[in-house]
Protein backbone atom coordinates (compact mmCIF):
# COMPACT_ATOMS: atom_id res chain seq x y z
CA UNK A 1 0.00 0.00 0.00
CA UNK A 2 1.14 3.08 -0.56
CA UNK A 3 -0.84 5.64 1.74
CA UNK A 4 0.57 8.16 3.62
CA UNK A 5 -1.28 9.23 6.86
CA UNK A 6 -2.87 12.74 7.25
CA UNK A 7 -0.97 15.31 9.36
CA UNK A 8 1.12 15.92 6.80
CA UNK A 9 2.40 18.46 4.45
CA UNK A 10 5.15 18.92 1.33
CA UNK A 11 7.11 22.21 0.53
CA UNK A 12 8.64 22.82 -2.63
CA UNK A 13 11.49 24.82 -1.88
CA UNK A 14 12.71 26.25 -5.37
CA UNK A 15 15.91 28.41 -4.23
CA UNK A 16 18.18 25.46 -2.74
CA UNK A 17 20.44 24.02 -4.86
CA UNK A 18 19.19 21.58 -7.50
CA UNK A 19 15.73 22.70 -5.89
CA UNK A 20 13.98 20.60 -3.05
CA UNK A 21 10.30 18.83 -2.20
CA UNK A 22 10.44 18.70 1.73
CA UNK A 23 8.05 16.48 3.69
CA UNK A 24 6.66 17.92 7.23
CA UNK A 25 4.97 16.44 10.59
CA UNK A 26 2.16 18.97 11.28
CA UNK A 27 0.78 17.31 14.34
CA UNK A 28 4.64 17.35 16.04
CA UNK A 29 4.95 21.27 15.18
CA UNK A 30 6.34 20.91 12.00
CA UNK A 31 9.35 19.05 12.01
CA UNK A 32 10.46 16.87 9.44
CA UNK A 33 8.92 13.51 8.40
CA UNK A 34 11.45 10.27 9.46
CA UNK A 35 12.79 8.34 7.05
CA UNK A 36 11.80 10.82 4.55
CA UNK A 37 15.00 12.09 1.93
CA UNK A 38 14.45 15.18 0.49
CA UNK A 39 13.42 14.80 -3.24
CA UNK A 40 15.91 17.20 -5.47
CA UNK A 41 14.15 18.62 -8.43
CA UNK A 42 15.70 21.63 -10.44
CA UNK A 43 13.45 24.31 -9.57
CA UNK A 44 9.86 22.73 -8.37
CA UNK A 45 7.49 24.73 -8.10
CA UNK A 46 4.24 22.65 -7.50
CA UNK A 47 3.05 20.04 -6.25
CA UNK A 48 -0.10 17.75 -5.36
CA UNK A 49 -0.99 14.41 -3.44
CA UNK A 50 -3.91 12.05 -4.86
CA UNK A 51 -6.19 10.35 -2.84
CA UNK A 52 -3.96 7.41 -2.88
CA UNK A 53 -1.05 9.22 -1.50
CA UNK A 54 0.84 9.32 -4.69
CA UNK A 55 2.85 12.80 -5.35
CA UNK A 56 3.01 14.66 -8.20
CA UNK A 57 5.56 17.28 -8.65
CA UNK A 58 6.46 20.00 -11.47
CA UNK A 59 9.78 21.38 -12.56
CA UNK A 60 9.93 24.97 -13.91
CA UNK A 61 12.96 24.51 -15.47
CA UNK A 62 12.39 20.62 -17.21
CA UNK A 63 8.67 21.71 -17.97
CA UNK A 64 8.01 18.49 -16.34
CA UNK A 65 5.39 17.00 -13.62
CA UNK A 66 6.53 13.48 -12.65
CA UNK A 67 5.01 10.73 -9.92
CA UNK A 68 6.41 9.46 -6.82
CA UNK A 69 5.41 7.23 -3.94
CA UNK A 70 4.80 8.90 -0.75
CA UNK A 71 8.26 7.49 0.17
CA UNK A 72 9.67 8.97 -2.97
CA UNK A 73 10.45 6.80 -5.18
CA UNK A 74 9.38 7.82 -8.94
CA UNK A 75 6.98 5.82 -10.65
CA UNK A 76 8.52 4.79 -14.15
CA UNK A 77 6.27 4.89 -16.76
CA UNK A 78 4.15 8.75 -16.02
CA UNK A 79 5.50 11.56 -17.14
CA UNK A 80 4.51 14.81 -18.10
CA UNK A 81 6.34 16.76 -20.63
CA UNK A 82 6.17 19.72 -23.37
CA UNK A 83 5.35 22.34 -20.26
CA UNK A 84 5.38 25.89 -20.63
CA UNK A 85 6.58 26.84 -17.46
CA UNK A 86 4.70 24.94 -15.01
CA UNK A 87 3.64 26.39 -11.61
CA UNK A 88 0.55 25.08 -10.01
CA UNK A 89 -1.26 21.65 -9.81
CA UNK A 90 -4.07 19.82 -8.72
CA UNK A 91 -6.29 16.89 -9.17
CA UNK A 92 -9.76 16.21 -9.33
CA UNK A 93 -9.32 12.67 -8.26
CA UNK A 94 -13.30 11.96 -8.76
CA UNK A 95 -12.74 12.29 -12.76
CA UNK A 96 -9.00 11.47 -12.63
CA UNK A 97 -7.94 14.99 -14.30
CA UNK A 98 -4.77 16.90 -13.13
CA UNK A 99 -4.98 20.41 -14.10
CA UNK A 100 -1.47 22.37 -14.74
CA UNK A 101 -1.12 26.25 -14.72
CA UNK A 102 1.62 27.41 -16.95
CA UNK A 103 3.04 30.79 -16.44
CA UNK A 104 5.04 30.88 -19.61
CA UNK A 105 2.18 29.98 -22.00
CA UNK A 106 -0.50 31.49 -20.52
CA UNK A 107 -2.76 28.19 -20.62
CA UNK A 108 -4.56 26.04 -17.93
CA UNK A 109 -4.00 22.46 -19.29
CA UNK A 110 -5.85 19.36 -17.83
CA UNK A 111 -4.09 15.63 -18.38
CA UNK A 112 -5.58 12.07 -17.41
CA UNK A 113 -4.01 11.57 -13.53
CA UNK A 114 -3.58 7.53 -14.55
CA UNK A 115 -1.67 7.84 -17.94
CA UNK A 116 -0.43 11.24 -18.33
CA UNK A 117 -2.31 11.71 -21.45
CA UNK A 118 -3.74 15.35 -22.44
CA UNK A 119 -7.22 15.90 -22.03
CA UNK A 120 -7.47 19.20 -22.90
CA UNK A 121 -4.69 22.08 -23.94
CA UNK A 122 -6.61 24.96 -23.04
CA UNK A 123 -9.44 24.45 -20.54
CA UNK A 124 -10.30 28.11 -20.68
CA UNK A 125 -10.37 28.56 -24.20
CA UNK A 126 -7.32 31.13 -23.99
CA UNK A 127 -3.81 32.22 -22.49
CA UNK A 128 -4.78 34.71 -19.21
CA UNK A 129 -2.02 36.51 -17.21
CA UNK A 130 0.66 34.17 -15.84
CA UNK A 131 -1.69 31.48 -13.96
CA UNK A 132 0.19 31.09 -11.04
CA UNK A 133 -2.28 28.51 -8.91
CA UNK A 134 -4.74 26.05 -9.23
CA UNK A 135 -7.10 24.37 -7.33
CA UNK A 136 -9.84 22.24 -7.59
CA UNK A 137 -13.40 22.17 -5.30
CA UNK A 138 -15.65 18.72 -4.32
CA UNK A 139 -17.99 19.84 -7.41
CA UNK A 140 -15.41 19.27 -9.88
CA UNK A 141 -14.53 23.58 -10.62
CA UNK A 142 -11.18 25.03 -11.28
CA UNK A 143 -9.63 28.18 -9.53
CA UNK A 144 -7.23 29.80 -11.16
CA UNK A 145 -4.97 32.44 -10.52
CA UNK A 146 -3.61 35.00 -12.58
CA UNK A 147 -0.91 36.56 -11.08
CA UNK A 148 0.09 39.52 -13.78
CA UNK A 149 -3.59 40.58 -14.18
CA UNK A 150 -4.66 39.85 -10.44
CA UNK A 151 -7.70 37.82 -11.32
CA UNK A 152 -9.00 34.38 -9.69
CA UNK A 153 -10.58 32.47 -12.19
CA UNK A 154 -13.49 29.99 -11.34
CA UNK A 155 -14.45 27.45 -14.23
CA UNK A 156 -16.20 24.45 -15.18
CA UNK A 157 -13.73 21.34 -14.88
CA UNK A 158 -14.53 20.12 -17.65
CA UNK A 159 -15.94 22.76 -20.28
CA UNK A 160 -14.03 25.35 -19.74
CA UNK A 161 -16.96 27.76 -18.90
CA UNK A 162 -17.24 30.25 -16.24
CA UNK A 163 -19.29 28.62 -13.06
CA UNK A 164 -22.76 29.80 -12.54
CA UNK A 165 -22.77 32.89 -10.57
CA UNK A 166 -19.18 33.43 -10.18
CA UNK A 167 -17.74 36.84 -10.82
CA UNK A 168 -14.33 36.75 -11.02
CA UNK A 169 -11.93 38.76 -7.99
CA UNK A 170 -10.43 41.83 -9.64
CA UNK A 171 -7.63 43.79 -8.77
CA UNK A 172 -5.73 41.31 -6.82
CA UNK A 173 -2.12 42.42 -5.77
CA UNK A 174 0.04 39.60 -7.43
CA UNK A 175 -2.68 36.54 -6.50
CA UNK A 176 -0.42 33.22 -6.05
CA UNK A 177 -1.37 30.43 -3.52
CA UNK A 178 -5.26 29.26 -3.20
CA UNK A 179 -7.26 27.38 -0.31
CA UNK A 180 -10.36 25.79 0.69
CA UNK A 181 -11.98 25.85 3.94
CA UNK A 182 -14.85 23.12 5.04
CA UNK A 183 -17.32 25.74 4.43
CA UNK A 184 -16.51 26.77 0.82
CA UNK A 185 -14.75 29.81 1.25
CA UNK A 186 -12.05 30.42 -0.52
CA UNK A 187 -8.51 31.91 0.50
CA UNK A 188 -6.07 33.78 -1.89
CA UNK A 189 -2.72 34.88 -0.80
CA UNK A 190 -1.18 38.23 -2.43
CA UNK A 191 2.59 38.03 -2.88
CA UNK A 192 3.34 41.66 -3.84
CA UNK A 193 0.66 42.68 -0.97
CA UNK A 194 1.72 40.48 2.06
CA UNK A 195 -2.07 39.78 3.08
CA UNK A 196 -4.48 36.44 2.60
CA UNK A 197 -7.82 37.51 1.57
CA UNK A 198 -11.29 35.47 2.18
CA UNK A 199 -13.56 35.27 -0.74
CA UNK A 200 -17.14 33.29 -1.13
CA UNK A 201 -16.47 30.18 -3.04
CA UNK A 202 -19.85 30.69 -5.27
CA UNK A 203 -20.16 33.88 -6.07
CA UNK A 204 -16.52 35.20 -5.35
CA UNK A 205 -17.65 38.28 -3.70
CA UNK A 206 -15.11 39.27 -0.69
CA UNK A 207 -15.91 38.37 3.13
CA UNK A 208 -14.61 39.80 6.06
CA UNK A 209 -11.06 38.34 7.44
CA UNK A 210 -8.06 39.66 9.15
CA UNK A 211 -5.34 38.45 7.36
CA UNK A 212 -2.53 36.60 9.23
CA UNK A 213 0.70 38.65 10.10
CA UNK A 214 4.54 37.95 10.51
CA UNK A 215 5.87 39.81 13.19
CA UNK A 216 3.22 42.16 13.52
CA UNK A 217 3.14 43.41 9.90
CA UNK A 218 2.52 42.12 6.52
CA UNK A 219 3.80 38.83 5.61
CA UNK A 220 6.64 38.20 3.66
CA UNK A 221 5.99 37.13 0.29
CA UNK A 222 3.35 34.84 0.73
CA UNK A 223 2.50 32.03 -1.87
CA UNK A 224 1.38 28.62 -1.19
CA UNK A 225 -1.51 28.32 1.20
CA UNK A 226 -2.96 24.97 2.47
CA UNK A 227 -6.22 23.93 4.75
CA UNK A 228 -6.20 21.39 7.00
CA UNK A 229 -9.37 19.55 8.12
CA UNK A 230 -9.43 21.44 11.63
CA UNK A 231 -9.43 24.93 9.76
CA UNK A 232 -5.41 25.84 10.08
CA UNK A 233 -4.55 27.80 7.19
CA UNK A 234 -0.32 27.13 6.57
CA UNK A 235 1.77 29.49 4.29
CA UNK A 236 4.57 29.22 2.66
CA UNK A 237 6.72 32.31 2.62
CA UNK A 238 8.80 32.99 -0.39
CA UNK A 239 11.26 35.68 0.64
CA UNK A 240 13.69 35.79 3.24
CA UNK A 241 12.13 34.17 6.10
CA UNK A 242 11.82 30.63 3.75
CA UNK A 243 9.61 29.49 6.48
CA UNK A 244 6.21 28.17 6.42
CA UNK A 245 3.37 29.59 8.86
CA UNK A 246 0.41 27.86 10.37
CA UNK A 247 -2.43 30.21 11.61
CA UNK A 248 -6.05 29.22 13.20
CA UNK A 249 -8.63 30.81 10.91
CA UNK A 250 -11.15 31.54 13.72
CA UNK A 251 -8.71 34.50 14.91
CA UNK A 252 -5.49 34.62 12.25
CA UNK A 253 -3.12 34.12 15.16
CA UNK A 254 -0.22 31.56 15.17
CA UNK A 255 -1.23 28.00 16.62
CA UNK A 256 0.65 27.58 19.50
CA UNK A 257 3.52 25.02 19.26
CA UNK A 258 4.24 25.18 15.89
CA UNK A 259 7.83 25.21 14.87
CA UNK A 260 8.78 26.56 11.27
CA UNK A 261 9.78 23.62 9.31
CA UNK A 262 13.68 25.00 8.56
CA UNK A 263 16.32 24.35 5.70
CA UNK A 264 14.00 26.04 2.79
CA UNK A 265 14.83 28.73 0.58
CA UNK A 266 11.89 30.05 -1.72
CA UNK A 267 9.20 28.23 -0.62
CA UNK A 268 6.46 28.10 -3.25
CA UNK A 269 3.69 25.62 -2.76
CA UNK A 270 1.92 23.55 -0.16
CA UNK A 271 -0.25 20.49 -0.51
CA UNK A 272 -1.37 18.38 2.51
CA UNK A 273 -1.82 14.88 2.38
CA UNK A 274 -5.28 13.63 2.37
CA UNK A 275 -7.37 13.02 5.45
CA UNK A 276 -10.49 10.99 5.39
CA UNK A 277 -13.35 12.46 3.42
CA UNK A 278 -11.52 16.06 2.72
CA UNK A 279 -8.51 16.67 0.38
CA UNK A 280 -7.98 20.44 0.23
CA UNK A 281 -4.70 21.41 -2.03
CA UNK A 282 -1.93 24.63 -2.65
């Protein structure tokens, strides 16, 4: 079998040499997973975990996404290639689709999760402004962000088409990590702004939330953002702190006893492994 247990979370870590996919203990306050060997990657970026525990990871600079066990071994035989700069991931394991962002092209892509094989090259029928994130809800609909233009995207999984009722977030300072709570709501982090914002997951209109805060100010380049099922939002921090932050989102403040997982450098996404009957991706 090849599960891995909940309470657990991967960082890519894209500025240490050869690049990095770290493994963390969130229930032991964040320390490093035993008998786990860091996987090195040039330049990863994102990354995902399937209901199954298998992990998926992309390389900027190969234009890759490969397959590992949750020990880390690859799985010969899957491979994604031909990438235009890949940056976020995330599976709909219900239809067995993994959708790709890719910053350099412009396009959302979406590939068959047991063969590798393209679905469809353009989900939303054109190139938008470096998609930077993407994330995937229980009904099957794809957020995407665009970081240059500072719009979140919600669309139809499959078609392509803008979900019912959506209007899509406007404005958005540099939008790069996404989130799910168990409510719906959905969680953007701004990178050029230092702030999570809290939007409604249907209609996309903001709600009230007080974003998180590093040292009593704005965070420092925030990108990655994960759920877990007890409502902790973690972060990953892309500038010089190369930590990762894990914040209760009934009041923003730290949870007590959390340690920041340590040897990262650029930290860029999250993804948590699976718990039972919730799977909520970076």
């Amino acid at each position: 079998m090849n599960h891995a247990r909940a309470g657990q979370i991967y960082v890519t870590s894209f500025g240490t040499p050869n690049g990095a996919l770290g493994k963390y203990d969130t229930s032991a306050g964040g320390g490093p997973v035993a008998g786990w060997s860091n996987l090195t990657v040039p330049s990863p970026t994102a990354v995902a975990v399937d209901d199954a525990g298998f992990v998926y990871l992309a390389s900027l600079n190969n234009n890759t996404i490969r397959k590992y066990t949750s020990t880390g071994t690859q799985v010969g035989g899957w491979e994604i290639t031909g990438l235009a700069g890949p940056q976020g991931i995330a599976i709909n394991n219900s239809t067995g689709r993994l959708y790709v962002a890719q910053g350099t092209s412009g396009l959302v892509a979406s590939y068959n999760l047991s063969n590798a094989a393209l679905v469809n090259s353009s989900l939303l029928g054109s190139a938008i402004g470096n998609p930077y994130s993407v994330l995937v809800d229980s009904a099957g609909f794809v957020f995407v962000t665009a970081q240059s233009t500072g719009i979140i995207y919600k669309v139809d999984g499959t078609s392509g088409t803008t979900a019912a009722g959506w209007t899509n977030p406007t404005g958005f300072n540099s939008p790069t990590g996404l989130a799910l709570d168990s409510s719906g709501n959905l969680y953007a982090s701004s990178y050029g702004g230092g702030f999570v914002s809290k939007f409604n997951g249907t209609s996309g209109g903001a709600l009230p939330f007080t974003s998180p805060q590093w040292n009593g100010s704005f965070m420092p380049g925030p990108q990655g953002l994960a759920i877990d099922g007890d409502n902790n939002l973690y972060v990953a921090f892309a500038s010089s702190t190369d930590a990762v932050g894990k914040y209760s989102l009934a009041n923003s403040l730290p949870v007590p006893g959390w340690s920041y997982p340590t040897g990262l450098s650029n930290g860029v996404q999250l993804a948590l492994v699976p718990e039972p009957a919730t799977c909520v991706m970076a």
